[in-house]
N, C-alpha and C. Protein backbone atom coordinates (compact mmCIF):
# COMPACT_ATOMS: atom_id res chain seq x y z
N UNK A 1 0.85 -1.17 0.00
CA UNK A 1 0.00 0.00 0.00
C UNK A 1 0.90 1.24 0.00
N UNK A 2 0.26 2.43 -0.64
CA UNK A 2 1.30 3.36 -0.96
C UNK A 2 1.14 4.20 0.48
N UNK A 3 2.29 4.82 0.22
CA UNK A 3 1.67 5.94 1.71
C UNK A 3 1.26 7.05 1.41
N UNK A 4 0.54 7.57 2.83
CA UNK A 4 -0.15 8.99 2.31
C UNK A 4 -0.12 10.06 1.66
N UNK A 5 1.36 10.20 2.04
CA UNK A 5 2.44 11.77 0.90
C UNK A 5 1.78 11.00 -0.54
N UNK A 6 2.29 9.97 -1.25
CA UNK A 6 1.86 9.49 -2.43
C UNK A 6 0.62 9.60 -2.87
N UNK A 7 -0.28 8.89 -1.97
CA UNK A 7 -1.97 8.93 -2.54
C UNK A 7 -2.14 10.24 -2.25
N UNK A 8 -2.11 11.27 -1.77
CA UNK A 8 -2.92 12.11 -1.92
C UNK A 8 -1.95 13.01 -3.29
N UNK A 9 -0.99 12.93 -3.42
CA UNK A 9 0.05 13.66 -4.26
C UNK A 9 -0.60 13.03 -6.13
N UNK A 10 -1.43 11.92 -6.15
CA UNK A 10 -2.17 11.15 -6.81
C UNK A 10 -2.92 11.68 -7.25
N UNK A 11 -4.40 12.03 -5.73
CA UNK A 11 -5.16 12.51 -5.46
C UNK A 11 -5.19 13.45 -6.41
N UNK A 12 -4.44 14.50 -6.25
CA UNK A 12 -4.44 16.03 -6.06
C UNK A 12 -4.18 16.36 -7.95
N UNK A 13 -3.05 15.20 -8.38
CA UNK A 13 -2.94 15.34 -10.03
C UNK A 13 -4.25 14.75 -10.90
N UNK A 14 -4.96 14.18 -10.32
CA UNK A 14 -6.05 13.54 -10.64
C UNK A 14 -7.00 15.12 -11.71
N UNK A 15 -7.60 14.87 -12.93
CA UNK A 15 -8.85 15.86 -13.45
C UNK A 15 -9.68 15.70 -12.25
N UNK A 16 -10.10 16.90 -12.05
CA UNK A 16 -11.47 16.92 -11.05
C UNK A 16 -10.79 16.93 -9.17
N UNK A 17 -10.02 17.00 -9.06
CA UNK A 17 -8.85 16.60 -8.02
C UNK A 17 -9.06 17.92 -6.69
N UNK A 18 -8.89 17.65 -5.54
CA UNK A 18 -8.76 19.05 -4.71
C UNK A 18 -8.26 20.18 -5.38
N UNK A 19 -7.40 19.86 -6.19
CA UNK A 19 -5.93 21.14 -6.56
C UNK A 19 -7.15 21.88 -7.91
N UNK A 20 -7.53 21.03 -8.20
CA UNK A 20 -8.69 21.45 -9.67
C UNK A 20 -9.93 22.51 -9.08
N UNK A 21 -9.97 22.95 -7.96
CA UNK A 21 -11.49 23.73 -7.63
C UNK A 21 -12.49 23.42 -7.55
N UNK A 22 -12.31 22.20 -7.72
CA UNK A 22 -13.65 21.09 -7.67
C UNK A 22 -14.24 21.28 -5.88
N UNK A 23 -13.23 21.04 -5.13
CA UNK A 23 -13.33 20.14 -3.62
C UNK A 23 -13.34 22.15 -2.93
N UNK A 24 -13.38 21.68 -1.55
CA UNK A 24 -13.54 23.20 -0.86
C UNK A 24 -12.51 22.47 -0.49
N UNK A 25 -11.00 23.68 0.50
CA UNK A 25 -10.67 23.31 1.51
C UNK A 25 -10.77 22.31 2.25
N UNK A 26 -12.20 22.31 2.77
CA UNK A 26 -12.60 21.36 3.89
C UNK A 26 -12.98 20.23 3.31
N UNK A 27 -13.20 19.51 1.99
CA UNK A 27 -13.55 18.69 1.28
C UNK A 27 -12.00 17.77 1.54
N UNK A 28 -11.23 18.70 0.89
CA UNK A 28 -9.88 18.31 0.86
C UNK A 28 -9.19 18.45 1.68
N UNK A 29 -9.41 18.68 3.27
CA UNK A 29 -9.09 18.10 4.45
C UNK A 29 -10.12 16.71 4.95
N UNK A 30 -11.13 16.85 4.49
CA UNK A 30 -11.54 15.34 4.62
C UNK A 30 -11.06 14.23 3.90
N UNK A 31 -11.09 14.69 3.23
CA UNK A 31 -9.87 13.30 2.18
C UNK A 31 -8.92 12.75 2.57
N UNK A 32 -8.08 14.26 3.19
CA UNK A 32 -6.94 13.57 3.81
C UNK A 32 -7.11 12.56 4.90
N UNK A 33 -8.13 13.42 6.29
CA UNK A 33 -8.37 12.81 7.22
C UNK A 33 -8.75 11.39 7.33
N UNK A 34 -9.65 10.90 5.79
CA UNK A 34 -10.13 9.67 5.76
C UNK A 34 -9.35 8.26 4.95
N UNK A 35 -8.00 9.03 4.49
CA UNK A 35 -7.38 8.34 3.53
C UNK A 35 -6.18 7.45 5.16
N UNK A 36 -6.30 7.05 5.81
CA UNK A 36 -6.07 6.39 6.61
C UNK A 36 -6.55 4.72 5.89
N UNK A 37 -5.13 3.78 6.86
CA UNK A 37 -4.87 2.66 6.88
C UNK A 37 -6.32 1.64 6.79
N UNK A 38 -7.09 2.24 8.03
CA UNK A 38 -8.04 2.19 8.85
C UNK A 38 -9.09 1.70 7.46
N UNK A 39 -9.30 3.02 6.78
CA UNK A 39 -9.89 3.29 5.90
C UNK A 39 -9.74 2.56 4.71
N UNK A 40 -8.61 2.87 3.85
CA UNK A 40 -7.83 2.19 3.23
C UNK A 40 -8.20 0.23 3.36
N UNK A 41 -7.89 0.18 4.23
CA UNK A 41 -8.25 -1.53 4.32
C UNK A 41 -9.90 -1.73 4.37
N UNK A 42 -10.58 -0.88 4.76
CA UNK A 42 -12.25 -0.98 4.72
C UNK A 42 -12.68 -0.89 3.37
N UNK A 43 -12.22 -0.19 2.44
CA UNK A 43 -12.53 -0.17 0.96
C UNK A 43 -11.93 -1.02 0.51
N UNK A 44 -10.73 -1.84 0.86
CA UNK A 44 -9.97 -3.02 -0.25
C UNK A 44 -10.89 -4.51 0.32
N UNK A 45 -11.32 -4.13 1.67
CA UNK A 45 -12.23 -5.62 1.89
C UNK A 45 -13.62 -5.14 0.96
N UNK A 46 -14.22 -4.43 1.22
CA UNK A 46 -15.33 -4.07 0.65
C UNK A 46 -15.13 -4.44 -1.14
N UNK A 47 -14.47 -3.73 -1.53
CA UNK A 47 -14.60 -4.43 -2.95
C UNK A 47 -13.86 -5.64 -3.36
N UNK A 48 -13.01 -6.20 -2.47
CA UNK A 48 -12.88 -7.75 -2.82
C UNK A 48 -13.82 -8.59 -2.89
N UNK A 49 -14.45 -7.91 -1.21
CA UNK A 49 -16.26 -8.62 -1.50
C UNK A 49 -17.16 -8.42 -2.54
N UNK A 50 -17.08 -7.55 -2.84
CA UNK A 50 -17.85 -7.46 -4.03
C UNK A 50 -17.31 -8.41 -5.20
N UNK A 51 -15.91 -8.35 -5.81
CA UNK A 51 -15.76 -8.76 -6.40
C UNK A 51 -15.87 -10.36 -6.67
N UNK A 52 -15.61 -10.74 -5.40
CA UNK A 52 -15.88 -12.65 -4.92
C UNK A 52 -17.18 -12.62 -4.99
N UNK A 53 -17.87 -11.73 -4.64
CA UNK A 53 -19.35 -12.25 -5.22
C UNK A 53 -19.93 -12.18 -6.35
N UNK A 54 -19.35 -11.52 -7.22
CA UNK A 54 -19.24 -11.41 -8.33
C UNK A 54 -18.74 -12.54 -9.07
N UNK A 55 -17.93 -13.23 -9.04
CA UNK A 55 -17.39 -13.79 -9.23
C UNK A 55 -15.90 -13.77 -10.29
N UNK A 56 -15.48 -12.49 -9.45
CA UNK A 56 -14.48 -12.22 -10.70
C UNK A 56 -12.75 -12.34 -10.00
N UNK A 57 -13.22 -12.62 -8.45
CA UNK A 57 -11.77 -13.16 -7.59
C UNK A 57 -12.60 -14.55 -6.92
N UNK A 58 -11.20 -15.42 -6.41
CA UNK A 58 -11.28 -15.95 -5.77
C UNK A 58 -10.65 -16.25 -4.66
């Protein structure tokens, strides 16, 4: 897993991205705040599940 300096440095080059005027400030302090390990591992189980039910991992 990458670390945070990286994903959000990602984030931020991304079209549509905090740095783009899209996000407020506070949008893009939530991002940061939520882009945690914590987090991070709750979305990679979540769509593995999905995907095993899917049937496209096993």
């Amino acid at each position: 897993m990458e670390n945070l300096t990286d994903f959000l440095a990602q984030v931020n080059a991304l079209p549509g991205g905090p740095k783009s005027g899209r996000f407020t400030s506070a949008q893009a302090g939530l991002l940061a705040k939520h882009s945690t390990d914590v987090v991070q591992l709750y979305w990679q189980y979540l769509l593995t599940s999905a995907a095993m039910a899917q049937g496209w991992a096993t």
